[in-house]
PDB file of N, CA and C in Angstrom:
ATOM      1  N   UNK A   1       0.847  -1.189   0.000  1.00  0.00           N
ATOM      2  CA  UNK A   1       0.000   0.000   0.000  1.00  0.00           C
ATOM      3  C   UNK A   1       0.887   1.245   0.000  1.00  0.00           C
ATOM      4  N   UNK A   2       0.859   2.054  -0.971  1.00  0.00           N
ATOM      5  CA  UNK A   2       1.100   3.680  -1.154  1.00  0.00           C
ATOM      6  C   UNK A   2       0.977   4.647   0.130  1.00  0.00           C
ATOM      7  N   UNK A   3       2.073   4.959   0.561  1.00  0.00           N
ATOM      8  CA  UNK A   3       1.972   5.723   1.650  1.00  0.00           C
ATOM      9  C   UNK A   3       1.535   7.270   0.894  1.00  0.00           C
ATOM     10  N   UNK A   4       0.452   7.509   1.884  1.00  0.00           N
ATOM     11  CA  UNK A   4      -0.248   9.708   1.461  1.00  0.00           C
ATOM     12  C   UNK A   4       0.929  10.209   1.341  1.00  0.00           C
ATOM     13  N   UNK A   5       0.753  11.458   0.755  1.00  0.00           N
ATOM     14  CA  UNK A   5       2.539  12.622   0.415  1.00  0.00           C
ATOM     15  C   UNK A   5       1.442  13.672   0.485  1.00  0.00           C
ATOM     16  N   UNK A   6       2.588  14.916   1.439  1.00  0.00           N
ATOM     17  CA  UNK A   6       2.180  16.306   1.365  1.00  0.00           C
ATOM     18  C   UNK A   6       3.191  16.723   0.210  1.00  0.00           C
ATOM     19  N   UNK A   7       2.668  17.970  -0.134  1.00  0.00           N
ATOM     20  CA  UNK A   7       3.564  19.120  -0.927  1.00  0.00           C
ATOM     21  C   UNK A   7       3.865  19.962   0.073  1.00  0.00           C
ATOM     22  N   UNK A   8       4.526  20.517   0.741  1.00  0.00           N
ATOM     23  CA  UNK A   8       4.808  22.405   1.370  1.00  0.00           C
ATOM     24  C   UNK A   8       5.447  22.961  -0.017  1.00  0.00           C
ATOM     25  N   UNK A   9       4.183  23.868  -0.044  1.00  0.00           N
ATOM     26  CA  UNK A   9       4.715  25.275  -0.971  1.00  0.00           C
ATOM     27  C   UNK A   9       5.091  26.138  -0.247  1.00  0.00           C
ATOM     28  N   UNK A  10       6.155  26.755  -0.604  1.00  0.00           N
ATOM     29  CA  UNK A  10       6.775  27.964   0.338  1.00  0.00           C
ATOM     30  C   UNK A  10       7.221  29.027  -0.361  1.00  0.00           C
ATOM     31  N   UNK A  11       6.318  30.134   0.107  1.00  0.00           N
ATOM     32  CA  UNK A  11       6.560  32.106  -0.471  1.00  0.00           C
ATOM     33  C   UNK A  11       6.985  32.392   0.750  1.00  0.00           C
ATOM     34  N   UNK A  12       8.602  32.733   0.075  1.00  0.00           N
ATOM     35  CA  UNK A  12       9.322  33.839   0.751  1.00  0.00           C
ATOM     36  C   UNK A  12       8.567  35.097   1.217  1.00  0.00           C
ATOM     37  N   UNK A  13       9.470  35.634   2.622  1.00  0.00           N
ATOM     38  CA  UNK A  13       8.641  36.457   3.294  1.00  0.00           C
ATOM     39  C   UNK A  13       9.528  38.375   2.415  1.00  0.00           C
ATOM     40  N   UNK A  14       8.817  38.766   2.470  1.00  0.00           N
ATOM     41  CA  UNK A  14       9.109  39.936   2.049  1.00  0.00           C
ATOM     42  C   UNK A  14       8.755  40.359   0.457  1.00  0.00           C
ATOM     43  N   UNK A  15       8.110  38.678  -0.057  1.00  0.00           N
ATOM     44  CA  UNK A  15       7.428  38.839  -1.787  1.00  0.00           C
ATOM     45  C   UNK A  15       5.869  39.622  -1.536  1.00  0.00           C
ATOM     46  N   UNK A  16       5.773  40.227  -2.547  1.00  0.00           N
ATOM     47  CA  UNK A  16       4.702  40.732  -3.187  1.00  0.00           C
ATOM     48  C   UNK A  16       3.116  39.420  -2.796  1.00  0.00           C
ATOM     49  N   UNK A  17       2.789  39.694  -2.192  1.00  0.00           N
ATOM     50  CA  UNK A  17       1.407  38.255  -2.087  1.00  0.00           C
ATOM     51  C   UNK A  17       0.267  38.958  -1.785  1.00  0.00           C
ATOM     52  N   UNK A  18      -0.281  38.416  -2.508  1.00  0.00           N
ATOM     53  CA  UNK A  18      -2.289  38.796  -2.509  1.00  0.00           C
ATOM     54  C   UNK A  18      -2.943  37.868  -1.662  1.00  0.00           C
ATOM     55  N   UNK A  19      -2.976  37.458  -0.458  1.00  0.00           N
ATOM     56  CA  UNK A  19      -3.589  36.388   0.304  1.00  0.00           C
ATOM     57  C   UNK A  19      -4.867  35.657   0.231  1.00  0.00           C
ATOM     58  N   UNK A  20      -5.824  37.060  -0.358  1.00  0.00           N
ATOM     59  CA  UNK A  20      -7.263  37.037  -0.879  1.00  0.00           C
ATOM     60  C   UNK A  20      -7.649  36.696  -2.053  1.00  0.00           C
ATOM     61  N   UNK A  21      -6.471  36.517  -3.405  1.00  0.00           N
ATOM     62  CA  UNK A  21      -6.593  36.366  -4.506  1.00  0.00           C
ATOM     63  C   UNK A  21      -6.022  34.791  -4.165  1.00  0.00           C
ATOM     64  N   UNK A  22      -5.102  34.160  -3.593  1.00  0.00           N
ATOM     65  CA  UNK A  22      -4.822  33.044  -3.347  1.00  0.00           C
ATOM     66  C   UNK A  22      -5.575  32.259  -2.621  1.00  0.00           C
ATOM     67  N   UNK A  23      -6.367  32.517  -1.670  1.00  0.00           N
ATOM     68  CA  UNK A  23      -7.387  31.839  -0.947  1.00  0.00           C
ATOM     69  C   UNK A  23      -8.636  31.323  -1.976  1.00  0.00           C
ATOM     70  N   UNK A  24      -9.147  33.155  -2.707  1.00  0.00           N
ATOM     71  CA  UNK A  24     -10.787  32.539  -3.225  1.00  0.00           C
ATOM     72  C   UNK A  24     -10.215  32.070  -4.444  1.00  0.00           C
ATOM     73  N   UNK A  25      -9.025  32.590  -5.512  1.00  0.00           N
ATOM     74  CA  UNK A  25      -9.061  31.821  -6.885  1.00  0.00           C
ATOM     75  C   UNK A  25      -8.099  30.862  -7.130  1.00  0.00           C
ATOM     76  N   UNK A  26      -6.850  31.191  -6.669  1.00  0.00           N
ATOM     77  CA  UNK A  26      -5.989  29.951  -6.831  1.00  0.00           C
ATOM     78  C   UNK A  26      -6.109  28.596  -6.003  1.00  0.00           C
ATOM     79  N   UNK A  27      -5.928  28.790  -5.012  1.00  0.00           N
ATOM     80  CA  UNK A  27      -6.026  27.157  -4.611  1.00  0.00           C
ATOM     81  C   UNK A  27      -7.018  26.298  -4.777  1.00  0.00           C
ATOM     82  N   UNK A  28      -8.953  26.990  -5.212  1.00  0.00           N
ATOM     83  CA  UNK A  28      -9.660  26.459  -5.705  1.00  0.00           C
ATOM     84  C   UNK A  28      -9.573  25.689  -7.057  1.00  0.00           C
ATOM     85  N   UNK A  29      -8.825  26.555  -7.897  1.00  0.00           N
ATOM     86  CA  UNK A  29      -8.348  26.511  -9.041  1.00  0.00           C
ATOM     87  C   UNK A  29      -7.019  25.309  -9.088  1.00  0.00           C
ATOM     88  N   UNK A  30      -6.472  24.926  -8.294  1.00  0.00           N
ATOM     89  CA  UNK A  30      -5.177  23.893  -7.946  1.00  0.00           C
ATOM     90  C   UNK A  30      -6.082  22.935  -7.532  1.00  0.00           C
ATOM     91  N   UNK A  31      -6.806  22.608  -6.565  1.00  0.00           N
ATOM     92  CA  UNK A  31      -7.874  21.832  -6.046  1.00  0.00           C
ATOM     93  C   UNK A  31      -8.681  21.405  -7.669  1.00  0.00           C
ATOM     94  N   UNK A  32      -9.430  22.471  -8.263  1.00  0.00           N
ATOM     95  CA  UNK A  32     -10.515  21.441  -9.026  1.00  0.00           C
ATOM     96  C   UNK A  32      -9.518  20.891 -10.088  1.00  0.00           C
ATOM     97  N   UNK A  33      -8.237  21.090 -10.181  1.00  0.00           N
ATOM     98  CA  UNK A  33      -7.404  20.883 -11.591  1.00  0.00           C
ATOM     99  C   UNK A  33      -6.713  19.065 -11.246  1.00  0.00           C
ATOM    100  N   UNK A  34      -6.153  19.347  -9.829  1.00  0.00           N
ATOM    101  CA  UNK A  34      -5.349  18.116  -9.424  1.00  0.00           C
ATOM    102  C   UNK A  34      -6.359  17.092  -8.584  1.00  0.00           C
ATOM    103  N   UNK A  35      -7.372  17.530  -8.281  1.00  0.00           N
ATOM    104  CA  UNK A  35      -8.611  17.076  -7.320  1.00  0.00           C
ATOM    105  C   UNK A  35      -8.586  15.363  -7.898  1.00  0.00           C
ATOM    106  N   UNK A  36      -8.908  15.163  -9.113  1.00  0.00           N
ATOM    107  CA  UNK A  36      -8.835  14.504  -9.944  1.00  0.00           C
ATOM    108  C   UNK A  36      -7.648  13.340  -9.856  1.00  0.00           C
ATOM    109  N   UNK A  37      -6.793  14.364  -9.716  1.00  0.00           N
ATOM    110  CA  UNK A  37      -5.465  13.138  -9.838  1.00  0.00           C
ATOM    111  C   UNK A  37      -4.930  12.243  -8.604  1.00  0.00           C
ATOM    112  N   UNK A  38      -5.583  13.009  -7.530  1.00  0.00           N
ATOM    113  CA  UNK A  38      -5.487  12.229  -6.605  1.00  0.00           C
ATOM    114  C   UNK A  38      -5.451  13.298  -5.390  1.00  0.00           C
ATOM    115  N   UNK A  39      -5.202  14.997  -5.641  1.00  0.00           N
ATOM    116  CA  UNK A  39      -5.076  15.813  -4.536  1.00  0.00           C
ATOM    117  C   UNK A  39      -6.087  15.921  -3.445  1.00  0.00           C
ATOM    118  N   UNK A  40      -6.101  15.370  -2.316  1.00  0.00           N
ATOM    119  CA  UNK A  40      -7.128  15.585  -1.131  1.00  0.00           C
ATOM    120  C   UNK A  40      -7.610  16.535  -0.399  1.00  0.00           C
ATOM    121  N   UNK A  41      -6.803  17.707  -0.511  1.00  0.00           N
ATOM    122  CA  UNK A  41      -7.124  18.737   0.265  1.00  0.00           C
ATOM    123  C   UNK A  41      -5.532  19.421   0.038  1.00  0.00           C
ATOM    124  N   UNK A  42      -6.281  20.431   0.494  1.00  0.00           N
ATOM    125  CA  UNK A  42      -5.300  21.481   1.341  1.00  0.00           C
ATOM    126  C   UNK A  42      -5.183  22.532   2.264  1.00  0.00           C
ATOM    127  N   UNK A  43      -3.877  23.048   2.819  1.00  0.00           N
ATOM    128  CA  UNK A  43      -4.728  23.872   3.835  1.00  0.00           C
ATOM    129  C   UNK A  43      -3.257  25.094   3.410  1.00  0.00           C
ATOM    130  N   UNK A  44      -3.837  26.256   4.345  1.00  0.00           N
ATOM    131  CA  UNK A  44      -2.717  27.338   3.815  1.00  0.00           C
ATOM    132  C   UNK A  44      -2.395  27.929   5.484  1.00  0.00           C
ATOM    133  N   UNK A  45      -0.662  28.022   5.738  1.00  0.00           N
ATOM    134  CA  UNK A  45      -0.506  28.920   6.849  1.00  0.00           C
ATOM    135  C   UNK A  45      -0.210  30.498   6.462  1.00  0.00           C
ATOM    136  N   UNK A  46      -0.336  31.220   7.326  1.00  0.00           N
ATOM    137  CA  UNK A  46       0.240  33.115   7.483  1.00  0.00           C
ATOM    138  C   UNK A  46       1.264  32.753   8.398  1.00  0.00           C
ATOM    139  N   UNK A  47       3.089  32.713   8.590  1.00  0.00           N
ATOM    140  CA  UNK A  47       3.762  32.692   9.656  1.00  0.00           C
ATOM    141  C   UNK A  47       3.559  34.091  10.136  1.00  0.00           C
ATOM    142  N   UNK A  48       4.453  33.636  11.155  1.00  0.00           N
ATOM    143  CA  UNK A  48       4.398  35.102  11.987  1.00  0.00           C
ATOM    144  C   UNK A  48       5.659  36.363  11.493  1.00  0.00           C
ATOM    145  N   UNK A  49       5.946  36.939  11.603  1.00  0.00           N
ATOM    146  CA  UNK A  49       6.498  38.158  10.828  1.00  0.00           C
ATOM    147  C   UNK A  49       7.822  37.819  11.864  1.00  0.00           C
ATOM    148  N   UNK A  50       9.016  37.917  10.831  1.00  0.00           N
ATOM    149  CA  UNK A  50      10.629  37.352  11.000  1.00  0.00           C
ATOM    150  C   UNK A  50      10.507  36.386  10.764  1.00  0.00           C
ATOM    151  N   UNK A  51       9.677  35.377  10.483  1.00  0.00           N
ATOM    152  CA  UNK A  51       9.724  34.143   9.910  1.00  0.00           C
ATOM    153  C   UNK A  51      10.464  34.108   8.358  1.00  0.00           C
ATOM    154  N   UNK A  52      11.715  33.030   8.154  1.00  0.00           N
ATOM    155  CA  UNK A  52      11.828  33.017   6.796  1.00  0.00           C
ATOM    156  C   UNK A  52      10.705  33.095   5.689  1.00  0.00           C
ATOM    157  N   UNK A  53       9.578  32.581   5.617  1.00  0.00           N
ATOM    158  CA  UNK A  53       9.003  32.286   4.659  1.00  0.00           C
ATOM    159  C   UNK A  53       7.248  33.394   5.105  1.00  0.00           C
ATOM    160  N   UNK A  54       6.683  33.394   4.394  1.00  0.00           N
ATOM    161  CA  UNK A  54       5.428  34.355   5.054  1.00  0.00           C
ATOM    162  C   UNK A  54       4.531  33.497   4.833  1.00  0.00           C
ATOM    163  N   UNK A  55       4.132  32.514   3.588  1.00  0.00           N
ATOM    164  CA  UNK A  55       3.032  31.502   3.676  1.00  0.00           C
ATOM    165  C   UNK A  55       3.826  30.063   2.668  1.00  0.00           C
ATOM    166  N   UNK A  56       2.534  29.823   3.492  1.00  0.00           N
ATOM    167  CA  UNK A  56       2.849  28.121   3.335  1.00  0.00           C
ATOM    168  C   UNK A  56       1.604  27.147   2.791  1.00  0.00           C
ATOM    169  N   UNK A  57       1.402  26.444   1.972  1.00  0.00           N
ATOM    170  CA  UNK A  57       0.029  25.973   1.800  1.00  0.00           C
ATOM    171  C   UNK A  57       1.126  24.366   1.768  1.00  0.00           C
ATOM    172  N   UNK A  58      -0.194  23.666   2.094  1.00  0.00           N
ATOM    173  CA  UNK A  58       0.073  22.286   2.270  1.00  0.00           C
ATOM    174  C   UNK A  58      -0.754  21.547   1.247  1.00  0.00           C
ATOM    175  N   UNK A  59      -0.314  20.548   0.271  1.00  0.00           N
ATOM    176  CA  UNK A  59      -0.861  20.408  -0.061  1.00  0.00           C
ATOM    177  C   UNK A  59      -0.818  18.623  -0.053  1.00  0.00           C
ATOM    178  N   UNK A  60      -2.449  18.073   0.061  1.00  0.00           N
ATOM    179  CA  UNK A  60      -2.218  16.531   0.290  1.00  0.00           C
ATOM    180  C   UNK A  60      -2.806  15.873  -0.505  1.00  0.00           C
ATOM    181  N   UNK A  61      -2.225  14.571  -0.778  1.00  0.00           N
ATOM    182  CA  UNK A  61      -2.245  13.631  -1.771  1.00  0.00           C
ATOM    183  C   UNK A  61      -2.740  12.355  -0.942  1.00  0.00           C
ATOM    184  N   UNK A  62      -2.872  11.749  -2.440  1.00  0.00           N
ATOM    185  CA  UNK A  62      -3.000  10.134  -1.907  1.00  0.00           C
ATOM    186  C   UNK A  62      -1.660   9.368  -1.609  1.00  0.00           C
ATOM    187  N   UNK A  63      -0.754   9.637  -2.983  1.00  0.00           N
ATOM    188  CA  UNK A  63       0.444   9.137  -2.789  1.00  0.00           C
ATOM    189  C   UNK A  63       1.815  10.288  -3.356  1.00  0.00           C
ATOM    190  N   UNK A  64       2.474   9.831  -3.367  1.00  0.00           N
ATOM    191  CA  UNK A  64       3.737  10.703  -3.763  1.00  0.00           C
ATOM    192  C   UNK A  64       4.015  10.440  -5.463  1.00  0.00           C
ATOM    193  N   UNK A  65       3.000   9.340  -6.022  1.00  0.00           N
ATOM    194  CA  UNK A  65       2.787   8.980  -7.686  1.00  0.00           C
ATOM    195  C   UNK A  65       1.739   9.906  -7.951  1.00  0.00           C
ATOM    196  N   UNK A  66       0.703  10.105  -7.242  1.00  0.00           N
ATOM    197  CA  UNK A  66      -0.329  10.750  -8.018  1.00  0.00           C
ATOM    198  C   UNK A  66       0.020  12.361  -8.158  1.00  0.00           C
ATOM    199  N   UNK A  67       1.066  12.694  -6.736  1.00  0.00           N
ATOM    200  CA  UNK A  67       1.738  14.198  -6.711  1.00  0.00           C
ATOM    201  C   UNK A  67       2.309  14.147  -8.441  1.00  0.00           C
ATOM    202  N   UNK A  68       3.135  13.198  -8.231  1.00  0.00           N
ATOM    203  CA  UNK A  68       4.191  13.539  -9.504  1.00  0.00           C
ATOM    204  C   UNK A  68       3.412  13.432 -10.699  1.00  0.00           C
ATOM    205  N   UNK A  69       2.011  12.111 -11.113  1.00  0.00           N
ATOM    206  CA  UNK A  69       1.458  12.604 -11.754  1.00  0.00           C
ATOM    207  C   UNK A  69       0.891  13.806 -12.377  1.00  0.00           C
ATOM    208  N   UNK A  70       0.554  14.321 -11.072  1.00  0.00           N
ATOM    209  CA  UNK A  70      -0.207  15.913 -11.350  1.00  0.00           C
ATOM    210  C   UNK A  70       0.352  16.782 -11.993  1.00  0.00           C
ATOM    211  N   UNK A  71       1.692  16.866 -11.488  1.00  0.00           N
ATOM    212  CA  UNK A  71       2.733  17.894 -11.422  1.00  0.00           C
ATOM    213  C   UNK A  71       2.833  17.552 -12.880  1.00  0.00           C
ATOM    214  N   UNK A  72       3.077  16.473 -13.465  1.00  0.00           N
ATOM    215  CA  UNK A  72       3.267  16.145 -14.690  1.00  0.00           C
ATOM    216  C   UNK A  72       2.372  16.632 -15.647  1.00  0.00           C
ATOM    217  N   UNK A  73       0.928  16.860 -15.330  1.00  0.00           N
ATOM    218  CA  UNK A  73       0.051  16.394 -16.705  1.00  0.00           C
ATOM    219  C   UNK A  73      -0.672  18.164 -17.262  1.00  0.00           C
ATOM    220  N   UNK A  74      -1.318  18.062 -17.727  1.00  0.00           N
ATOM    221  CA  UNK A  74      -1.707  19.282 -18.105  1.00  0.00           C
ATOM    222  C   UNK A  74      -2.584  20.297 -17.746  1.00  0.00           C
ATOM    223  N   UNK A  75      -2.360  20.027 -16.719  1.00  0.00           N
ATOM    224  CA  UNK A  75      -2.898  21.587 -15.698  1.00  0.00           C
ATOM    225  C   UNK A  75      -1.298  22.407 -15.143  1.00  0.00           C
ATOM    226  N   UNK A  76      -0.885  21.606 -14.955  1.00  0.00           N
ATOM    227  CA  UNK A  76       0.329  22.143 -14.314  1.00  0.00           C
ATOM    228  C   UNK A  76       0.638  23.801 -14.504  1.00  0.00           C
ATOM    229  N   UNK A  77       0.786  23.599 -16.480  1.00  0.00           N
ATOM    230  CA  UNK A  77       1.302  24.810 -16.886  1.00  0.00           C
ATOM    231  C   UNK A  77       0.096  26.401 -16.368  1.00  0.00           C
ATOM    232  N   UNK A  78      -1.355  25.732 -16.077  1.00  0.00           N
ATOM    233  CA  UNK A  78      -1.660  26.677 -16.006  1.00  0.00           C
ATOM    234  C   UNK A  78      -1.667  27.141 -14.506  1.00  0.00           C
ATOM    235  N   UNK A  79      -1.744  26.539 -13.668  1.00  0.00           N
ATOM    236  CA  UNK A  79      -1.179  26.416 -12.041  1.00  0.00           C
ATOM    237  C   UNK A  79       0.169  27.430 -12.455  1.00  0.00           C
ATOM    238  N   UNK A  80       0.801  27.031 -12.492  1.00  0.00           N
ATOM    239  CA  UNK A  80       2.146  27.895 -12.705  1.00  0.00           C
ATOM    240  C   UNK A  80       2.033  29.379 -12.911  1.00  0.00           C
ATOM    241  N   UNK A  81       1.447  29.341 -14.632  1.00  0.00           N
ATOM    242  CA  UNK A  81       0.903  31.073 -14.931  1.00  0.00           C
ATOM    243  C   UNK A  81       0.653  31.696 -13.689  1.00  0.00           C
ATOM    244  N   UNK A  82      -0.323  30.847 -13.078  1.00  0.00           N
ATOM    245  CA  UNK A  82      -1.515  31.659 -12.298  1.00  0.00           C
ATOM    246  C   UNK A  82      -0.728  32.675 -10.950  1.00  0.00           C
ATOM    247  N   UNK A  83       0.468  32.400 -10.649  1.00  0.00           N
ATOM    248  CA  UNK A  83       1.594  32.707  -9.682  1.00  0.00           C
ATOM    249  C   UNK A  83       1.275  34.016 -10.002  1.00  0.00           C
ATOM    250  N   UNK A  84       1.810  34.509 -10.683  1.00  0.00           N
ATOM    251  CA  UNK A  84       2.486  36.096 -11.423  1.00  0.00           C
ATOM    252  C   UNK A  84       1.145  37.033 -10.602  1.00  0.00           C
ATOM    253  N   UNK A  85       0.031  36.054 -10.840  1.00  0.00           N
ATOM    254  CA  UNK A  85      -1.164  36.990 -10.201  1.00  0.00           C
ATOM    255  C   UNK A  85      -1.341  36.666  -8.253  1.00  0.00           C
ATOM    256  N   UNK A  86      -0.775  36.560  -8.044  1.00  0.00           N
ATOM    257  CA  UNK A  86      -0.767  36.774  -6.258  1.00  0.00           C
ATOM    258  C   UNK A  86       0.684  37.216  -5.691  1.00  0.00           C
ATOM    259  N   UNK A  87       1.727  36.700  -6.612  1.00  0.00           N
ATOM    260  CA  UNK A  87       3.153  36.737  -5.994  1.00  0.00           C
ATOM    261  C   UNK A  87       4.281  37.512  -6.856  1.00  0.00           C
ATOM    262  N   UNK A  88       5.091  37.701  -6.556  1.00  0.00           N
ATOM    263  CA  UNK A  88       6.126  38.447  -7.282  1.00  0.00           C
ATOM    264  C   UNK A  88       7.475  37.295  -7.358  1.00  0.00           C
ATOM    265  N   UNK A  89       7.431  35.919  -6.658  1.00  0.00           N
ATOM    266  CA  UNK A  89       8.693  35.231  -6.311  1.00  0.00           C
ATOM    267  C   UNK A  89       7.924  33.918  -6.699  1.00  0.00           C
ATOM    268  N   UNK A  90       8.645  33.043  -7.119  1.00  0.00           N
ATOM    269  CA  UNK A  90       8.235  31.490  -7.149  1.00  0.00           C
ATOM    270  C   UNK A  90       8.641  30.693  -6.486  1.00  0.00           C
ATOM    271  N   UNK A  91       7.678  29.832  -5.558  1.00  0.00           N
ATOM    272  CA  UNK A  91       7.483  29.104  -4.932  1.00  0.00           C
ATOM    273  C   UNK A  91       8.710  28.576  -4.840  1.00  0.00           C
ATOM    274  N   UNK A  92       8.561  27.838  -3.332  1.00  0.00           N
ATOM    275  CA  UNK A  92       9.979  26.729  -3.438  1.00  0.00           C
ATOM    276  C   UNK A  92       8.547  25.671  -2.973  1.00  0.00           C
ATOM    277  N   UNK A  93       9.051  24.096  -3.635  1.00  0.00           N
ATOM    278  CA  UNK A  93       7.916  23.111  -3.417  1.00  0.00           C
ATOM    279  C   UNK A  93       9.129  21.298  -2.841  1.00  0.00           C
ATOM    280  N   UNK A  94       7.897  21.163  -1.927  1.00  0.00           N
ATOM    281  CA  UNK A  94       8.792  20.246  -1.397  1.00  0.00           C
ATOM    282  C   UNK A  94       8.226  18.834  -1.100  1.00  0.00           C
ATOM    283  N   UNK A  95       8.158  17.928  -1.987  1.00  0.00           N
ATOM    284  CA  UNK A  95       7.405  16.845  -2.030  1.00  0.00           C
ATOM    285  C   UNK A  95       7.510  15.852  -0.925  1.00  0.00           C
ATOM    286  N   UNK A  96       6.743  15.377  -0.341  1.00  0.00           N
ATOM    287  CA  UNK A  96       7.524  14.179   0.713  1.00  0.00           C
ATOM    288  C   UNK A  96       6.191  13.317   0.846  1.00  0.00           C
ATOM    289  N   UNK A  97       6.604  11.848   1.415  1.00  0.00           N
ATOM    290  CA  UNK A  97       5.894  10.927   1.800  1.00  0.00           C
ATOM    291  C   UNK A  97       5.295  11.025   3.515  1.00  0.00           C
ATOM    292  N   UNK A  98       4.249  11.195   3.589  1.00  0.00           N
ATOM    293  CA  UNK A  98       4.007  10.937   5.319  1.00  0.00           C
ATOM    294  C   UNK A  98       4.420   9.599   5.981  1.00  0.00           C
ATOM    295  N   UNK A  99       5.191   9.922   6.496  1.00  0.00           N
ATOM    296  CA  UNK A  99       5.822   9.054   8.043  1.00  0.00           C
ATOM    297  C   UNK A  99       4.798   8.578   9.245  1.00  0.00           C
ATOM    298  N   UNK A 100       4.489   9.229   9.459  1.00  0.00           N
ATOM    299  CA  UNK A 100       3.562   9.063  10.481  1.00  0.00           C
ATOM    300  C   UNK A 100       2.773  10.180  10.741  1.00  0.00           C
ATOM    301  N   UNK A 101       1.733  10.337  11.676  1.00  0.00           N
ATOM    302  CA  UNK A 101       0.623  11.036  11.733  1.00  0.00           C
ATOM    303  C   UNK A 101      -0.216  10.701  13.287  1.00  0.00           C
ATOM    304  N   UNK A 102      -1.006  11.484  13.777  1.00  0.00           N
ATOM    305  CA  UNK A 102      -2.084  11.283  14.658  1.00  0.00           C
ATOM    306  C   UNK A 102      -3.450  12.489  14.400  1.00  0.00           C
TER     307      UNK A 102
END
């Protein structure tokens, strides 16, 4: 059995970010595109200010195949575009398998 995989997306703190344009259109828009491929959800943090990074969205899978699927197939490119409109910096993304959990 396929162990679940998160994504952490991570925007540097001090970029250009629309929080409100990323909440109601993009991640809906990442959700109904990868929903499909296997993406389960996601959730988004605000760190606290001096934090390296300023937000963080999590994003969860079934497995760490259906991530790479996604990432692969043809939504991707438009996920990508869609950046330029909330952020000024591109993402750093960090794939991993869940270990454990409660």
């Amino acid at each position: 059995m396929s162990k679940a995989a998160q994504v952490t997306v991570l925007y540097p703190e001090g970029a250009k970010f629309d929080l409100s344009y990323y909440l109601s259109s993009h991640m809906p828009m990442v959700q109904s595109k990868w929903g499909p491929a296997g993406m389960t959800g996601y959730s988004v943090l605000k760190f606290a200010p001096g934090a390296p990074y300023a937000i963080q969205a999590t994003l969860n899978f079934k497995s760490l195949a259906d991530f790479q699927a996604a990432a692969g197939g043809e939504h991707t490119a438009d996920i990508l575009a869609d950046v330029k409109n909330f952020s000024d910096k591109e993402p750093t993304l960090m794939p991993a398998e869940v270990e454990g959990s409660a």
